[in-house]
C-alpha atoms as a PDB file:
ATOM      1  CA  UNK A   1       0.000   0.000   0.000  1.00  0.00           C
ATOM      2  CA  UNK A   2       2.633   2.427   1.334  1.00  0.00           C
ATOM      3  CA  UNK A   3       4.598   1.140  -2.524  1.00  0.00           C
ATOM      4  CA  UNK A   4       1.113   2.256  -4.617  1.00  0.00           C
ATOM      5  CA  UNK A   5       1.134   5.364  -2.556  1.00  0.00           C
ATOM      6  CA  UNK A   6       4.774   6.313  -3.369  1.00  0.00           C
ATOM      7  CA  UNK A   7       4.576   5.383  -6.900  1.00  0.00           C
ATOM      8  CA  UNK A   8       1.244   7.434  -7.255  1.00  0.00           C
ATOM      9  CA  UNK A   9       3.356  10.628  -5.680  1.00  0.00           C
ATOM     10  CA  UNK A  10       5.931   9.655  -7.963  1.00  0.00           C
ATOM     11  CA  UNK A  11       3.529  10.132 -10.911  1.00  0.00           C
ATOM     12  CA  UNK A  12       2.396  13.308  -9.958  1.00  0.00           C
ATOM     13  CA  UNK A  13       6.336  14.696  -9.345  1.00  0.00           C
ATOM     14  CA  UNK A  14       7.076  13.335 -12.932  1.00  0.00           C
ATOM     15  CA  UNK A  15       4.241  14.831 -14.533  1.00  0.00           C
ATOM     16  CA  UNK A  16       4.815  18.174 -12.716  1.00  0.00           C
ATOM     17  CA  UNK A  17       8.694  18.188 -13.802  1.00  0.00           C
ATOM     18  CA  UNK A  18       7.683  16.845 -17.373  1.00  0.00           C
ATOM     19  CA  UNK A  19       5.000  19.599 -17.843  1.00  0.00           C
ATOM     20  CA  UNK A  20       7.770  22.337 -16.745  1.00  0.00           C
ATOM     21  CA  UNK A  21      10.291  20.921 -19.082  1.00  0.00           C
ATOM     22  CA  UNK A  22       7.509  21.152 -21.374  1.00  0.00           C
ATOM     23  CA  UNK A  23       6.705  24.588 -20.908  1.00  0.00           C
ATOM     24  CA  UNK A  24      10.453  25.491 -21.304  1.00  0.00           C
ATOM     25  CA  UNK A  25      10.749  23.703 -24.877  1.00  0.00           C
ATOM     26  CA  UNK A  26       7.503  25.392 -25.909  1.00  0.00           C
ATOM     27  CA  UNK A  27       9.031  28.963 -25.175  1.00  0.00           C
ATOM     28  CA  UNK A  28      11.878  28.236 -27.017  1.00  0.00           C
ATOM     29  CA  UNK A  29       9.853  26.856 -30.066  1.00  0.00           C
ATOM     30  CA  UNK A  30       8.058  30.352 -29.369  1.00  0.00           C
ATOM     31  CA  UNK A  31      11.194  32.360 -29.279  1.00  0.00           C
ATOM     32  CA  UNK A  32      12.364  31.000 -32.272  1.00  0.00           C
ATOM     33  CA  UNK A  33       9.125  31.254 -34.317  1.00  0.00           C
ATOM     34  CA  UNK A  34       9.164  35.416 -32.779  1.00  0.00           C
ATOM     35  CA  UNK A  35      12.916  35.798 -34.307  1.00  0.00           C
ATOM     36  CA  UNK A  36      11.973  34.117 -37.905  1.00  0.00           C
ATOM     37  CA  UNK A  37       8.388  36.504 -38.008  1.00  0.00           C
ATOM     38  CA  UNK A  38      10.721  39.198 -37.633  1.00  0.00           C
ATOM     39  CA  UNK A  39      13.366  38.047 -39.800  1.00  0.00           C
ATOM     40  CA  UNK A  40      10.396  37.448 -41.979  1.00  0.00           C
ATOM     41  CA  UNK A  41       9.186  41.060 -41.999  1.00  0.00           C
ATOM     42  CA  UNK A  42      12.481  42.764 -42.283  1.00  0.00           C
ATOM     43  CA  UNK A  43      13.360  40.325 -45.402  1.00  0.00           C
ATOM     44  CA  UNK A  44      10.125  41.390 -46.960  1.00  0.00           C
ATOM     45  CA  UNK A  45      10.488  45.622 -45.748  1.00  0.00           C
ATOM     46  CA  UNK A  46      14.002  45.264 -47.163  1.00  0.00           C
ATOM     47  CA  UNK A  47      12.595  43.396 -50.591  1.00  0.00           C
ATOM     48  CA  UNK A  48       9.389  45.064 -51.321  1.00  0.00           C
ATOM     49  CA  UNK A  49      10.777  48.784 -50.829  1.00  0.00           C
ATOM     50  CA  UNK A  50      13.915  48.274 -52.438  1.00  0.00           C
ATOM     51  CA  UNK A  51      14.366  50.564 -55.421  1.00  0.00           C
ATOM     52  CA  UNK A  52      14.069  48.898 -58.927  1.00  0.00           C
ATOM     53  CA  UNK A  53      16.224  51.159 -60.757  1.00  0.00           C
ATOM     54  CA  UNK A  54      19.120  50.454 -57.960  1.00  0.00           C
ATOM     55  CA  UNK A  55      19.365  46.704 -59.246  1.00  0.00           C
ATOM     56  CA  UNK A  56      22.305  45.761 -61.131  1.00  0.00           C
ATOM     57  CA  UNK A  57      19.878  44.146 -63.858  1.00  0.00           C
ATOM     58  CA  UNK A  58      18.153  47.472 -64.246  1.00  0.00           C
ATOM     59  CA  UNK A  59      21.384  49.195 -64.009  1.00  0.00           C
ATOM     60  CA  UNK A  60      22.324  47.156 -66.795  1.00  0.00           C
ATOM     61  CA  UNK A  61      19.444  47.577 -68.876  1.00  0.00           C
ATOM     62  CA  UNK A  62      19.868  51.464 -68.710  1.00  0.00           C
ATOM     63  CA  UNK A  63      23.257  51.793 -69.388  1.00  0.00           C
ATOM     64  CA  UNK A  64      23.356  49.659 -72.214  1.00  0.00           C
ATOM     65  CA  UNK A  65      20.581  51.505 -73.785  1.00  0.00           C
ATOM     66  CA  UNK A  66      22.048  54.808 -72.850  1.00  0.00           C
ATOM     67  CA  UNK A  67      25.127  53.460 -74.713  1.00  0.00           C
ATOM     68  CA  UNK A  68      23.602  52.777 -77.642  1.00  0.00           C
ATOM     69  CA  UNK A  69      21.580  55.992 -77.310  1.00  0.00           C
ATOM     70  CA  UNK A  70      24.627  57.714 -78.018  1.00  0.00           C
ATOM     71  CA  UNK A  71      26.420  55.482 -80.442  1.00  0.00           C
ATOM     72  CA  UNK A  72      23.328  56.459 -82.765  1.00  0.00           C
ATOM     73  CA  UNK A  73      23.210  60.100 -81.898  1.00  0.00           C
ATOM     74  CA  UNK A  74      26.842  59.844 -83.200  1.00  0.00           C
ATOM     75  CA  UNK A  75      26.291  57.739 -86.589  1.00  0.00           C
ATOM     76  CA  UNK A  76      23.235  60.144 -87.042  1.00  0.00           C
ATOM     77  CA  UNK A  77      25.226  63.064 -86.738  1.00  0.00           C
ATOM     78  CA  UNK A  78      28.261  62.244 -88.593  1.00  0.00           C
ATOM     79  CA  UNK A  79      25.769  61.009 -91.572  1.00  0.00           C
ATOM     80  CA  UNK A  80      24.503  64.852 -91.276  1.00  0.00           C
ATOM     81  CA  UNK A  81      27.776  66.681 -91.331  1.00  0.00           C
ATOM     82  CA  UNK A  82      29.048  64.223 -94.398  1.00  0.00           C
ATOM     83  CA  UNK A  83      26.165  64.685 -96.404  1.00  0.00           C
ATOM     84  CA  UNK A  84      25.141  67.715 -95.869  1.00  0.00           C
ATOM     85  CA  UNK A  85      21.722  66.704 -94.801  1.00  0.00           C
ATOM     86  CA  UNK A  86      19.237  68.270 -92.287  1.00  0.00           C
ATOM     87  CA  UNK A  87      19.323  68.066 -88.643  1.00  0.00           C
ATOM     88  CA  UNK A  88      16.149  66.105 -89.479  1.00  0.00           C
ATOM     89  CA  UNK A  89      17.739  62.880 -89.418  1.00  0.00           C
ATOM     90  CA  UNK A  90      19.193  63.861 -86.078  1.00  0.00           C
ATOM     91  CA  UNK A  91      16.222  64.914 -84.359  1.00  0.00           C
ATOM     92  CA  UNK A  92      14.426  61.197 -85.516  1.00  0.00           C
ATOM     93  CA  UNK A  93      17.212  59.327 -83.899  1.00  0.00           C
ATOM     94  CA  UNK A  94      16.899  61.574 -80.891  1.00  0.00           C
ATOM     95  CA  UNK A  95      13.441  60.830 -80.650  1.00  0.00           C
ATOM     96  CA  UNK A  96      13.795  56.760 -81.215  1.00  0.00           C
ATOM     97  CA  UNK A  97      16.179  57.261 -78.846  1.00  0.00           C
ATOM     98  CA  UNK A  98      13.834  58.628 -76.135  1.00  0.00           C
ATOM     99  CA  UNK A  99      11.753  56.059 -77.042  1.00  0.00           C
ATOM    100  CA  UNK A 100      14.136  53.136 -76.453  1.00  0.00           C
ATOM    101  CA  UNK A 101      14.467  54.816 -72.886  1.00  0.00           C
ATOM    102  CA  UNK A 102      11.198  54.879 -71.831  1.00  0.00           C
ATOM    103  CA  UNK A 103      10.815  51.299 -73.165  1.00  0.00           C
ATOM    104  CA  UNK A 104      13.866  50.382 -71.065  1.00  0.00           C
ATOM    105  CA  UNK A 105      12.252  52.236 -67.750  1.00  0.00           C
ATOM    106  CA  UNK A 106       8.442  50.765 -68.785  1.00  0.00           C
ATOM    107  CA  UNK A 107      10.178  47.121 -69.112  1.00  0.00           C
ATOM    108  CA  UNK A 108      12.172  48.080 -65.824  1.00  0.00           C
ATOM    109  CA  UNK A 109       8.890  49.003 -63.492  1.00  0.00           C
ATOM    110  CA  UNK A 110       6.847  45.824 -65.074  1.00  0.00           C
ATOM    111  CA  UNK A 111       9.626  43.465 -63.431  1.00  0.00           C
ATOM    112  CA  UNK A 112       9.224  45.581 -60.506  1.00  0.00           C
ATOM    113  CA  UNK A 113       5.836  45.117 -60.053  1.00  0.00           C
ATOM    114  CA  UNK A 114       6.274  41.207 -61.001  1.00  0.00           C
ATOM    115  CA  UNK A 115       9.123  41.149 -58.371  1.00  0.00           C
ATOM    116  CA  UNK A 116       7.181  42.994 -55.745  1.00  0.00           C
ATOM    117  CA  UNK A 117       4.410  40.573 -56.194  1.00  0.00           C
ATOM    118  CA  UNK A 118       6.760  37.247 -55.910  1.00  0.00           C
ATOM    119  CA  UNK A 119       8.056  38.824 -52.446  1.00  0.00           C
ATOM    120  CA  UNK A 120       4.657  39.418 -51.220  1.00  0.00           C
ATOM    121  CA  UNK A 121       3.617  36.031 -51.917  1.00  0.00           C
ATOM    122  CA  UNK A 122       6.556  34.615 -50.756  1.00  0.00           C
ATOM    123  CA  UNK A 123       6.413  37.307 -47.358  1.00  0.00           C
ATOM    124  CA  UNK A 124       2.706  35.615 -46.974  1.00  0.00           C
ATOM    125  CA  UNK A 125       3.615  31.652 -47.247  1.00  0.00           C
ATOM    126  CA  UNK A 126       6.382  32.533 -44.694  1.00  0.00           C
ATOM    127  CA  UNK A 127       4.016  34.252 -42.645  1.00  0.00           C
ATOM    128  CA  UNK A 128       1.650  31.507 -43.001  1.00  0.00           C
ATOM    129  CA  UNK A 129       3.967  28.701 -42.393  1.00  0.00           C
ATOM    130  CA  UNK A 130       4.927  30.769 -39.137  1.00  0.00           C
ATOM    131  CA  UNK A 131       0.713  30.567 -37.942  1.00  0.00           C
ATOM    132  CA  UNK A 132       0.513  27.053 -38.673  1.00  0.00           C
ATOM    133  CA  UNK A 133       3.390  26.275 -36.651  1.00  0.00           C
ATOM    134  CA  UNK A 134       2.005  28.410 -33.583  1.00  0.00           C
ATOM    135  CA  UNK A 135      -1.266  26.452 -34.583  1.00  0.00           C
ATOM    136  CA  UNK A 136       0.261  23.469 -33.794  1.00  0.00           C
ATOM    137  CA  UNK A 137       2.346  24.409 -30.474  1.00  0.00           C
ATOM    138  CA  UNK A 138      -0.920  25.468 -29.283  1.00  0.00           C
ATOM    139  CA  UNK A 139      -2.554  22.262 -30.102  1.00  0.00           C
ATOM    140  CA  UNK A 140       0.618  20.246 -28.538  1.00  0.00           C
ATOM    141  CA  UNK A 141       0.482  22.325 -25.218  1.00  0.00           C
ATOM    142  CA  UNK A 142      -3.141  21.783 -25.209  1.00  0.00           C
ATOM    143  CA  UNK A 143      -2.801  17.734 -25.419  1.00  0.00           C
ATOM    144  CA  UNK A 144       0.154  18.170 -22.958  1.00  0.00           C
ATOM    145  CA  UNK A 145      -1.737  19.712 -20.448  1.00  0.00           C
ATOM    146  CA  UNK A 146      -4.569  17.561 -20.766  1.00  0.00           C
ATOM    147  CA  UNK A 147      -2.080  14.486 -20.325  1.00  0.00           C
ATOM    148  CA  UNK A 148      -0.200  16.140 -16.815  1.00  0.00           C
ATOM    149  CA  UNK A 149      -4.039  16.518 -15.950  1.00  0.00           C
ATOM    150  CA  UNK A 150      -5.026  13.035 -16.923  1.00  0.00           C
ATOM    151  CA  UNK A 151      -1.719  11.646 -15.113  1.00  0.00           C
ATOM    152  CA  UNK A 152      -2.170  13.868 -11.766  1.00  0.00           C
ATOM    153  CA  UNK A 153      -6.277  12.458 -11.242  1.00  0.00           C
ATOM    154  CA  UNK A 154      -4.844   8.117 -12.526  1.00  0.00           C
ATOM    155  CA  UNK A 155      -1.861   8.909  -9.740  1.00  0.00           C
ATOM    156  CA  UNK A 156      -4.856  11.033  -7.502  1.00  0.00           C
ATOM    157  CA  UNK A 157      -7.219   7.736  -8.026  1.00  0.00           C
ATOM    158  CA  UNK A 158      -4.247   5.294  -6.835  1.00  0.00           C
ATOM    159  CA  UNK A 159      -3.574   7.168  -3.949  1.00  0.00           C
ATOM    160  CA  UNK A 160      -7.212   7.179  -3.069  1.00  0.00           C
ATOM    161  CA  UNK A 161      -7.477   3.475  -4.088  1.00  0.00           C
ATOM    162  CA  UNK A 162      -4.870   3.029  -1.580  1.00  0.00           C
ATOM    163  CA  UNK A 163      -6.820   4.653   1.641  1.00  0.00           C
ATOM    164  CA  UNK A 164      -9.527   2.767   0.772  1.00  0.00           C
ATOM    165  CA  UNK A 165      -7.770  -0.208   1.212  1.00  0.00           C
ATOM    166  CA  UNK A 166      -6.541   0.353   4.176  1.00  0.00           C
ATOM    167  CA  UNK A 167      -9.847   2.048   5.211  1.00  0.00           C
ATOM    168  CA  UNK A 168      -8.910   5.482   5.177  1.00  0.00           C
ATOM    169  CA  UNK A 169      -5.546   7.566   6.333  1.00  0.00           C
ATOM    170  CA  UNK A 170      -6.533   7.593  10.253  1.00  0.00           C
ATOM    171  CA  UNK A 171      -6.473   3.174  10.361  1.00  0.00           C
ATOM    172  CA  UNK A 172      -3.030   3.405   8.034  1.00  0.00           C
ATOM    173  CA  UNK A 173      -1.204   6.229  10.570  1.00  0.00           C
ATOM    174  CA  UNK A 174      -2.642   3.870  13.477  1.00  0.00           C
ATOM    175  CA  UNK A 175      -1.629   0.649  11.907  1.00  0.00           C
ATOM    176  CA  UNK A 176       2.199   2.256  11.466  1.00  0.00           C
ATOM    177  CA  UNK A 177       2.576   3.203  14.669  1.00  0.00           C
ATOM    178  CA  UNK A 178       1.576   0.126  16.156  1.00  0.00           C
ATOM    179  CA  UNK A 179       3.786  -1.500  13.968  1.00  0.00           C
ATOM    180  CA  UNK A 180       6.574   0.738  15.788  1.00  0.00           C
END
C-alpha cells in the first residue's frame, strides 16, 4: 500500500517536472518562431521597398541603352555633317532614342511590379507557415496539459485506491505506529 502510494506521488512529481520541461521547450519553439516573423518582416520591408532602378539588372538595362543611345546620336550626326543633310535625321534618332528609354524604364517598373508581387507572396507563405506552426504548439500544449491533468487524477485515483484499502488515512497512521 505504502509502494502504490509512493509510486502514485511519484507520478504526480514526474508529470509536474515533465510539464515544466515542457513549458520550457515550448518557449523556445516560441522564441524562435518570434525571431523568424521578424526576420520574416524585415526580409520582406528590405525586398518590397527596395528601389528597382538600384538593381544591377536594371542598371544594366539602362546603361546599355544609354550606350547605344549615343552610339546612334553619333552615326546620325556624322551622316549629317558628311552629307550635308538636315538636322532632321538627327532629331528622328533623338526621338527613337527617347523612345528606347522609356521602353527600357516601362520594361524596368513591369519586373518591378512582377518582383514585388513574388516577395509578397513569398512574405505571406512565410508568414503563413509561421501561424501554422504556432497552430500546432498550441494544439501540442493543449494535449500536454490535458495528459499532466489526466496523469495527476490516474496517480490522484491510486492514492485514493490506496486509503480505501486500508480504510482510510486515520487506520493506516494507526496501523504504522503500532507497527513501531
Amino acid at each position: 500500500m505504502i509502494g502504490s502510494i509512493a509510486g502514485a506521488a511519484l507520478g504526480v512529481a514526474g508529470n509536474i517536472a515533465g510539464g515544466v520541461m515542457r513549458d520550457k521547450a515550448m518557449k523556445r519553439a516560441q522564441a524562435e518562431l518570434e525571431r523568424k516573423e521578424r526576420e520574416n518582416a524585415d526580409w520582406y520591408n528590405r525586398k518590397y521597398n527596395e528601389d528597382a532602378t538600384a538593381r544591377a539588372d536594371a542598371q544594366r538595362a539602362i546603361t546599355m541603352t544609354e550606350e547605344a543611345m549615343k552610339s546612334r546620336n553619333r552615326a546620325a550626326q556624322g551622316a549629317a555633317a558628311v552629307m550635308g543633310g538636315s538636322q532632321d535625321a538627327v532629331i528622328a534618332a533623338q526621338s527613337a532614342n527617347a523612345a528606347a528609354m522609356a521602353d527600357t524604364a516601362s520594361s524596368i517598373a513591369a519586373s518591378a511590379e512582377a518582383r514585388k508581387d513574388a516577395v509578397e507572396a513569398q512574405y505571406r507563405a512565410q508568414k503563413d507557415a509561421i501561424s501554422d506552426q504556432r497552430r500546432a504548439n498550441e494544439i501540442a500544449k493543449a494535449n500536454a496539459i490535458a495528459s499532466s491533468i489526466q496523469g495527476v487524477t490516474q496517480a490522484g485515483a491510486s492514492i485514493a485506491d490506496a486509503f480505501g484499502q486500508s480504510g482510510d488515512i486515520t487506520g493506516l497512521v494507526k496501523k504504522k505506529e503500532d507497527e513501531i
